[in-house]
Protein backbone atom coordinates (compact mmCIF):
# COMPACT_ATOMS: atom_id res chain seq x y z
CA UNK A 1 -17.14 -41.24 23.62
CA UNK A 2 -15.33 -37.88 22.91
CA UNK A 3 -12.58 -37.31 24.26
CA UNK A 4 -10.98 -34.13 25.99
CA UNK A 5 -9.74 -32.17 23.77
CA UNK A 6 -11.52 -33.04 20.88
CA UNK A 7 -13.17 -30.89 18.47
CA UNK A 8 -16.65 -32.10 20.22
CA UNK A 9 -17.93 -32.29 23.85
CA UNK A 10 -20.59 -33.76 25.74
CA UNK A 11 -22.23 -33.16 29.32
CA UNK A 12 -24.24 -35.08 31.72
CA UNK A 13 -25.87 -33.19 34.53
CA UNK A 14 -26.86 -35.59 37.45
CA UNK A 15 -28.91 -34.69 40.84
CA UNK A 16 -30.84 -37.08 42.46
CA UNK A 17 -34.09 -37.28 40.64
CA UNK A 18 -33.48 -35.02 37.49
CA UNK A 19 -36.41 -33.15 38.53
CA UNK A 20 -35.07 -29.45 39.54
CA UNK A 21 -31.28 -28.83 39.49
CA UNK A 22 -29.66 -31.17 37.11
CA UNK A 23 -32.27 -29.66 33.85
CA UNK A 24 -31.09 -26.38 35.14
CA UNK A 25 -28.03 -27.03 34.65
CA UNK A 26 -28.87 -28.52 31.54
CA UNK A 27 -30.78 -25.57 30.58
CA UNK A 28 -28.77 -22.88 31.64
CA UNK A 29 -25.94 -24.88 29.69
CA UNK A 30 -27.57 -25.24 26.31
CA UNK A 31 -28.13 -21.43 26.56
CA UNK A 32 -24.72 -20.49 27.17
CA UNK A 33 -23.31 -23.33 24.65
CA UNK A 34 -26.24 -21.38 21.99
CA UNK A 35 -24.67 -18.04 22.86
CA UNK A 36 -21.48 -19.30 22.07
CA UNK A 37 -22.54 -20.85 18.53
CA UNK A 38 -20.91 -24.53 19.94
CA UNK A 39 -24.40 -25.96 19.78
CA UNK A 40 -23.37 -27.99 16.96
CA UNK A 41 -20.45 -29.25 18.99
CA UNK A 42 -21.00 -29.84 22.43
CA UNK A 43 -23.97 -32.49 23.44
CA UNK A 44 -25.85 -31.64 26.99
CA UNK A 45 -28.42 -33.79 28.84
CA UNK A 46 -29.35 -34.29 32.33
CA UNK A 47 -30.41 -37.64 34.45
CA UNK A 48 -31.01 -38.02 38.14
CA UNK A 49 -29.45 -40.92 40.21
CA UNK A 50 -32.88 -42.16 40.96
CA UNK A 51 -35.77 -42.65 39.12
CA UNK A 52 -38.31 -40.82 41.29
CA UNK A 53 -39.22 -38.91 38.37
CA UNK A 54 -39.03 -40.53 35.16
CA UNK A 55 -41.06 -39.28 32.30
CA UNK A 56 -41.93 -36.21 34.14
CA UNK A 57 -41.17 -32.37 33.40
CA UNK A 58 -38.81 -30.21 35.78
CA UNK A 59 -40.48 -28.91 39.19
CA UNK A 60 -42.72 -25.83 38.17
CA UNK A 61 -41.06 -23.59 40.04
CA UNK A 62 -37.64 -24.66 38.48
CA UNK A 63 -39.65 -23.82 35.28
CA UNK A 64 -40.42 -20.51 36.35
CA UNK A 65 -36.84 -19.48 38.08
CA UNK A 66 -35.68 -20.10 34.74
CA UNK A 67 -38.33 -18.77 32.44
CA UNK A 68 -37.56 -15.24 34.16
CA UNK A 69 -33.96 -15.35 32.98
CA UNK A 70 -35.15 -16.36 29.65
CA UNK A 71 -34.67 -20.21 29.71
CA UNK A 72 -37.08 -22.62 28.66
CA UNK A 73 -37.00 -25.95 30.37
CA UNK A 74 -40.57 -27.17 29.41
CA UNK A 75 -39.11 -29.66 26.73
CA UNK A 76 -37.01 -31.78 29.32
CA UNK A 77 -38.13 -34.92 30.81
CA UNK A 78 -36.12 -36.81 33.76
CA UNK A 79 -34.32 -39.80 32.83
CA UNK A 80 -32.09 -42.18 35.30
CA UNK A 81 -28.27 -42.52 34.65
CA UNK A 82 -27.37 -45.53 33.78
CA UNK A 83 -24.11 -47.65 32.68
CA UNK A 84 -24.00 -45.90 28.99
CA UNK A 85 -23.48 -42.57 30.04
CA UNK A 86 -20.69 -43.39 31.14
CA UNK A 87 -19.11 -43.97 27.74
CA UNK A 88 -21.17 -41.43 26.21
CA UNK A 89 -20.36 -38.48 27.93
CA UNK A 90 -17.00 -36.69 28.43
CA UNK A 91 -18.15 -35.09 31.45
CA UNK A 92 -20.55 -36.45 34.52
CA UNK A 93 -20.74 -33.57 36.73
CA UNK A 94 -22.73 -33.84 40.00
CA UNK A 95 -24.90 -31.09 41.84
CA UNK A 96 -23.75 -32.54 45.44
CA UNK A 97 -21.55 -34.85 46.79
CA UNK A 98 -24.12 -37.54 47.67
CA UNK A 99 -24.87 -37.59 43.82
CA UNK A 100 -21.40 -37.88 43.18
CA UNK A 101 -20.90 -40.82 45.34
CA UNK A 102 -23.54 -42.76 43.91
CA UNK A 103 -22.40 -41.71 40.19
CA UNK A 104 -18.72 -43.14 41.35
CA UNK A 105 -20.09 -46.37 42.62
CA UNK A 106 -21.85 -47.10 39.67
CA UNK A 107 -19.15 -46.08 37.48
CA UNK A 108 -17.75 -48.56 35.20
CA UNK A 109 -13.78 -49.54 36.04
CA UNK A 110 -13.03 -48.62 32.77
CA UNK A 111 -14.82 -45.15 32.25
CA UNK A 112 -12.71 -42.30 31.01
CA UNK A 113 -15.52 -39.61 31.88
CA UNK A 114 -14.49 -36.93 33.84
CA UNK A 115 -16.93 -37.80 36.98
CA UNK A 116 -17.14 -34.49 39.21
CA UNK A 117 -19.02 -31.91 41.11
CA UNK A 118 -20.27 -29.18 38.92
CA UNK A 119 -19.43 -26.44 41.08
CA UNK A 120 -15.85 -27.03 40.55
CA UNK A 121 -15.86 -25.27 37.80
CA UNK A 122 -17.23 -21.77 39.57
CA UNK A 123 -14.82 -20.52 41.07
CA UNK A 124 -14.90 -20.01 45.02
CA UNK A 125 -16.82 -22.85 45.19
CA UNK A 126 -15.08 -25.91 44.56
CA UNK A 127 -15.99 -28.93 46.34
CA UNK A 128 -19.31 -27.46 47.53
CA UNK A 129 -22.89 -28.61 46.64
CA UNK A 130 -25.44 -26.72 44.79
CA UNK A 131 -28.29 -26.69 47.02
CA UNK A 132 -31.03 -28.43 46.67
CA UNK A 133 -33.76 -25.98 46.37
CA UNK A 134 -36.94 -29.17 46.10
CA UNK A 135 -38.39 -28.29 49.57
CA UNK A 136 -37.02 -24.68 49.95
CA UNK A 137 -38.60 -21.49 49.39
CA UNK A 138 -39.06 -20.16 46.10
CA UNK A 139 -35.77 -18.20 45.94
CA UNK A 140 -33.67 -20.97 46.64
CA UNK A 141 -34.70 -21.88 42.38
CA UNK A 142 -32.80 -18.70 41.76
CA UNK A 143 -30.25 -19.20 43.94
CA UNK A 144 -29.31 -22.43 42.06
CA UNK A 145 -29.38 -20.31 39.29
CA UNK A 146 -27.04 -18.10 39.97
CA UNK A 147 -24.61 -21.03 41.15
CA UNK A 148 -25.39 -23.25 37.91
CA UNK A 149 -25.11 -19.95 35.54
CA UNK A 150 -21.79 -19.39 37.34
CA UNK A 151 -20.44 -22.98 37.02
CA UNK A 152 -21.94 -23.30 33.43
CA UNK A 153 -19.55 -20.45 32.01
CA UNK A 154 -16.54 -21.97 33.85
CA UNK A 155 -17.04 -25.04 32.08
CA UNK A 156 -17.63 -23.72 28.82
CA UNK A 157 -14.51 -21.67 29.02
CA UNK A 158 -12.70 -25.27 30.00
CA UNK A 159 -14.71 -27.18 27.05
CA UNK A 160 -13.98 -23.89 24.43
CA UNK A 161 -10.32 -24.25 25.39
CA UNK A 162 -9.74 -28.15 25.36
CA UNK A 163 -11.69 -27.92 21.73
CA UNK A 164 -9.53 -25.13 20.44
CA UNK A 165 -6.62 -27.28 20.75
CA UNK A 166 -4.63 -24.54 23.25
């Protein structure tokens, strides 16, 4: 595992079935980490706490929320957590508190992965959920964009800043 504060990073986004907000986080992510040039230094994936979807591409219209805004998401494929990740990833961040809860009850007792909600790291929403946008309306997808594109720079600046050493 890295470690925090080391001159790598990686990051696990988790929602329930890995099938709309967890590889949009993982999208939006890997765009901002690009934009950055830490693409060679900071690992991102994406799993849901389930397996509901396994094998299968992001929701459609989480596709197209995030094609508009100039991120492809077409290359993931959900994947279920499971005990490795928790070694293998500095950082296990959670779209809602159920996730969250199941993430800490399967966590290992001697994990050092910082286990969390994502939008802890936007601020004005700590300790909230980002929506779940599956049986919404179409806008909710870019609502959970804004929220994840929000979150996403908050932890970059965090990750950029443990990595420099400061």
């Amino acid at each position: 595992m890295n470690t925090p504060g080391a001159r790598t990073s990686s990051v696990l986004f988790v929602c329930l079935g890995n099938i709309c907000r967890s590889p949009t986080a993982e999208g939006v992510f890997r765009t901002l980490v690009a934009v950055e040039g830490l693409s060679d230094r900071i690992r991102i994936d994406s799993a849901g706490t389930h397996a509901y979807h396994t094998g299968e591409s992001p929701d459609v219209r989480a596709q197209a929320a995030a094609r508009d805004r100039g991120i492809d998401l077409s290359v993931q494929t959900a994947r279920q957590v499971n005990v490795e990740d928790f070694t293998d990833f500095d950082y296990i961040l959670a779209m809602d508190k159920e996730n969250l809860y199941h993430l800490e009850a399967f966590r290992p007792p001697n994990s050092q992965a910082r286990v969390g909600l994502f939008l802890d790291y936007a601020q004005g929403h700590e300790g909230q959920s980002v929506p779940d946008p599956y049986f919404g309306a179409k806008n909710g997808f870019a609502h959970v964009l804004d929220l994840v594109e929000t979150a996403g720079r908050g932890l970059l600046e965090e990750i950029a800043h443990a990595m420099s050493g400061d």
